[in-house]
Structure formats: C-alpha cells, structure tokens
C-alpha atoms as a PDB file:
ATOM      1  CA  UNK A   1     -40.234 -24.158  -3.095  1.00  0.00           C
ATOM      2  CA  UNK A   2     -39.045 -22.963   0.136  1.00  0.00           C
ATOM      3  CA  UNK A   3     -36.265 -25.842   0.585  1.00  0.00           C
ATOM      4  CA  UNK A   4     -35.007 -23.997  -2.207  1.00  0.00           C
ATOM      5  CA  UNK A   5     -35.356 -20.548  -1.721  1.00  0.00           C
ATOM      6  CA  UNK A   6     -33.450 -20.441   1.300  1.00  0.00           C
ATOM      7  CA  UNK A   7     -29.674 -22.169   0.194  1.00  0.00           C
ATOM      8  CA  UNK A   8     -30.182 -19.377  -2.576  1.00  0.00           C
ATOM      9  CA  UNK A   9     -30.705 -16.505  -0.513  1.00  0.00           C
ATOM     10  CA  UNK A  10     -27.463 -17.420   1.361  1.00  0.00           C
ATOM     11  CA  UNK A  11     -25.723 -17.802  -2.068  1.00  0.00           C
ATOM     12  CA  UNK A  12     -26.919 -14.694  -3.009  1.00  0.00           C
ATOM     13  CA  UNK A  13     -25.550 -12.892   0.576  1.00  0.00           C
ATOM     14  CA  UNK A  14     -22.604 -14.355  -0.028  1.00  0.00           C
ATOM     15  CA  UNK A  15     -22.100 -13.178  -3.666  1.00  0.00           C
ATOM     16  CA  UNK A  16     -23.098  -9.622  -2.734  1.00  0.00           C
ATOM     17  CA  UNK A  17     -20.808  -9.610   0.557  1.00  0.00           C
ATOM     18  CA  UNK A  18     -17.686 -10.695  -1.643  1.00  0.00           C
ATOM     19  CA  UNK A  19     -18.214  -7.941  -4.069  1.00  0.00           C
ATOM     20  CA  UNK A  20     -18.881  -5.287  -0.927  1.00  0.00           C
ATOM     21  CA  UNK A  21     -16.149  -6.426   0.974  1.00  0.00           C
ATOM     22  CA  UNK A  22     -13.727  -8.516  -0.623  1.00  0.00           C
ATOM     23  CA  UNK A  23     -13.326  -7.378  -3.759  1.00  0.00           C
ATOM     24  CA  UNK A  24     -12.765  -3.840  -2.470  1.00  0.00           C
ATOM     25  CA  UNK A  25      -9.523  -4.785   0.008  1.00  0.00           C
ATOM     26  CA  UNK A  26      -8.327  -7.186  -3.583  1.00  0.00           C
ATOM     27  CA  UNK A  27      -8.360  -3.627  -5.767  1.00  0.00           C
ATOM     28  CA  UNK A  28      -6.170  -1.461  -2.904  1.00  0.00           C
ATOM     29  CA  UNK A  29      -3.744  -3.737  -2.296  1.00  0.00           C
ATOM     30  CA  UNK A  30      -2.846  -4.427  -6.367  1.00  0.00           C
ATOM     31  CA  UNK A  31      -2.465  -0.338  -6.206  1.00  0.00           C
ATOM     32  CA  UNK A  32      -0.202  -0.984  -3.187  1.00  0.00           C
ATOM     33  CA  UNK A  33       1.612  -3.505  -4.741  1.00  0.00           C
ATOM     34  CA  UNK A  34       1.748  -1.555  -7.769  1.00  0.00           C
ATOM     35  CA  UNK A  35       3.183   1.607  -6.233  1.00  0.00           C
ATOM     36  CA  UNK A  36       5.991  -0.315  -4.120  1.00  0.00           C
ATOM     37  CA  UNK A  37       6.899  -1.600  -7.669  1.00  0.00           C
ATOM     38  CA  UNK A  38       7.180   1.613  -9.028  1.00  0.00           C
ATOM     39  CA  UNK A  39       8.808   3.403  -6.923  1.00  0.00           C
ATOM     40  CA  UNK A  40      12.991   4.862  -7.792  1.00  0.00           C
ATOM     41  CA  UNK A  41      15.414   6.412  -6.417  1.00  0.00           C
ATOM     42  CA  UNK A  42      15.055  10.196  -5.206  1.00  0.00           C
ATOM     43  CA  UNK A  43      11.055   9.245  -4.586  1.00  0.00           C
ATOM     44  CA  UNK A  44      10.296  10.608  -1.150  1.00  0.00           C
ATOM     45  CA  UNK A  45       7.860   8.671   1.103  1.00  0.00           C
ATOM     46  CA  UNK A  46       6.104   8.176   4.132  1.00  0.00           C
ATOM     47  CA  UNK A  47       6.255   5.188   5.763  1.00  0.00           C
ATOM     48  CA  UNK A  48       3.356   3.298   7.889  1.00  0.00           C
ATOM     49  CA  UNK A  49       5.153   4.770  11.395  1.00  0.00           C
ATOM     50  CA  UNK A  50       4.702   8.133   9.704  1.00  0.00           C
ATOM     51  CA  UNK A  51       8.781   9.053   9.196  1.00  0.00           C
ATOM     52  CA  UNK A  52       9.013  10.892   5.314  1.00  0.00           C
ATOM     53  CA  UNK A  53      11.683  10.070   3.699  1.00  0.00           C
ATOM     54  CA  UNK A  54      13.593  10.269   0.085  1.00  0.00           C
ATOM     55  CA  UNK A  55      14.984   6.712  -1.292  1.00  0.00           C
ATOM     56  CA  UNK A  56      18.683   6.535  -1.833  1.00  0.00           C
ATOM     57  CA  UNK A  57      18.737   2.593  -2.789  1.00  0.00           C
ATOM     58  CA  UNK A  58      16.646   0.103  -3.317  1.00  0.00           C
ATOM     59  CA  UNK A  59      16.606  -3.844  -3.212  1.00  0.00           C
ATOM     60  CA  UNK A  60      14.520  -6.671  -3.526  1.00  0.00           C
ATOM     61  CA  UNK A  61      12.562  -6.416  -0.102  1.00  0.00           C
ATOM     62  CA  UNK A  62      14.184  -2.789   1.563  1.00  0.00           C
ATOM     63  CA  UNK A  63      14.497   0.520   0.902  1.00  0.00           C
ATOM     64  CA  UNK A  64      17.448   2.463   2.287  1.00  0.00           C
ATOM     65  CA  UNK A  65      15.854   6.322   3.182  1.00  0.00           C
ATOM     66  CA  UNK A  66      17.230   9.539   3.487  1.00  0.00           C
ATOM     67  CA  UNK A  67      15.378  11.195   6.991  1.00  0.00           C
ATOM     68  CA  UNK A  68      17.993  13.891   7.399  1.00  0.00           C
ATOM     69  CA  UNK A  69      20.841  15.057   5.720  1.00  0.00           C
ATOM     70  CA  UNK A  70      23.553  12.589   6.515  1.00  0.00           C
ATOM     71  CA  UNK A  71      20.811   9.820   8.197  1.00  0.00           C
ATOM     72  CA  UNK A  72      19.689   6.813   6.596  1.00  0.00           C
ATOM     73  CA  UNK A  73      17.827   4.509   7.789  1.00  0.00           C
ATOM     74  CA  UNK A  74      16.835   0.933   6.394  1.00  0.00           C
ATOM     75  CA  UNK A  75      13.052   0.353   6.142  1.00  0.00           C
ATOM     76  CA  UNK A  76      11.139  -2.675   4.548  1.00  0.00           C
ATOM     77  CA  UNK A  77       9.341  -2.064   1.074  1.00  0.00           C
ATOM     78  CA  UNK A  78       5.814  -3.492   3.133  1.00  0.00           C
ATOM     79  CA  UNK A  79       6.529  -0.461   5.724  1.00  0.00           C
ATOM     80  CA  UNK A  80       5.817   1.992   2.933  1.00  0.00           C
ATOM     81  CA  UNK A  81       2.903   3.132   3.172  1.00  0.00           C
ATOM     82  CA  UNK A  82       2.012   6.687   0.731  1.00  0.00           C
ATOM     83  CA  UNK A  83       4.562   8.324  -2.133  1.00  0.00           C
ATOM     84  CA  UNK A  84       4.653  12.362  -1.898  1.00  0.00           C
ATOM     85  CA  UNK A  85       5.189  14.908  -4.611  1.00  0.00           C
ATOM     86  CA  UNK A  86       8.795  15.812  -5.175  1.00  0.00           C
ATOM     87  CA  UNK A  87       9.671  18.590  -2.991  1.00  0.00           C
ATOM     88  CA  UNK A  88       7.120  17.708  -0.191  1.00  0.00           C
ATOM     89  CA  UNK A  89       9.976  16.989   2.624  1.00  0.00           C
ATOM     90  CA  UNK A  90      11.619  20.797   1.445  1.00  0.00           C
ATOM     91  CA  UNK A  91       8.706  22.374   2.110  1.00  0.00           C
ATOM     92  CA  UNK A  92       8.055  21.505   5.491  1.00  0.00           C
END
C-alpha cells in the first residue's frame, strides 16, 4: 500500500498547487486581456511606468495617449496597466 500512497500524495500536491497558484495568475490576466480589449477612445489610463493618460487613438498593438494638453505619446497596449474613472486626470 505504501508504493502507492506516495505517487498519489504528489498527484494530489500537485492538483492543489495548480488550483492555489496557477489558476489564480490564468483568471487576472483574462481580466487584463479583457480590459485592454475594451478599452475606447477618451478612456484615461495609467500605464505600468505610472504616466495617466487619456487615449486619443487606438490600433492593433498601441495606444496613442494624451499626457498633457498638446503631448502625446505612443505607448504599447501590454504597457497598460489600470483604467481610471472619467475625470480622474482633471481632478488632480
């Protein structure tokens, strides 16, 4: 019994570690994915170097950002990293 006990306890680790670890990091990056999808123009954002922003065009793979009035900058979608609630960047 205990040549068999054993290769099932590791099964068993593993099953539990996949649904503790893996399974977690799966779910946040669908919302990620999700969000980048859904984002439109006049959406302000934050990317992951922490510059807010409000989109003015979007492709396939960038996003073209407002920072100032007059200054746009070119960021990829993957640099996004949080969409704010209209009228955040006014009201700093």
């Amino acid at each position: 019994m205990d040549i068999f006990s054993s290769p099932l306890i590791m099964i068993g680790i593993m099953i539990v570690m996949f649904f503790l670890m893996i399974r977690p990091q799966q779910k946040q990056a669908k919302e990620r994915k999700l969000m980048i999808d859904a984002l439109n123009k006049g959406d302000e954002i934050v990317t992951a170097a922490g510059i807010l922003g409000k989109i003015n065009k979007i492709t396939d793979t960038y996003v073209i950002l407002e920072i100032s009035n007059g200054t746009e900058m070119i960021v990829q979608k993957s640099a996004i990293n949080m969409l704010l609630p209209k009228g955040t960047i006014k009201s700093i």
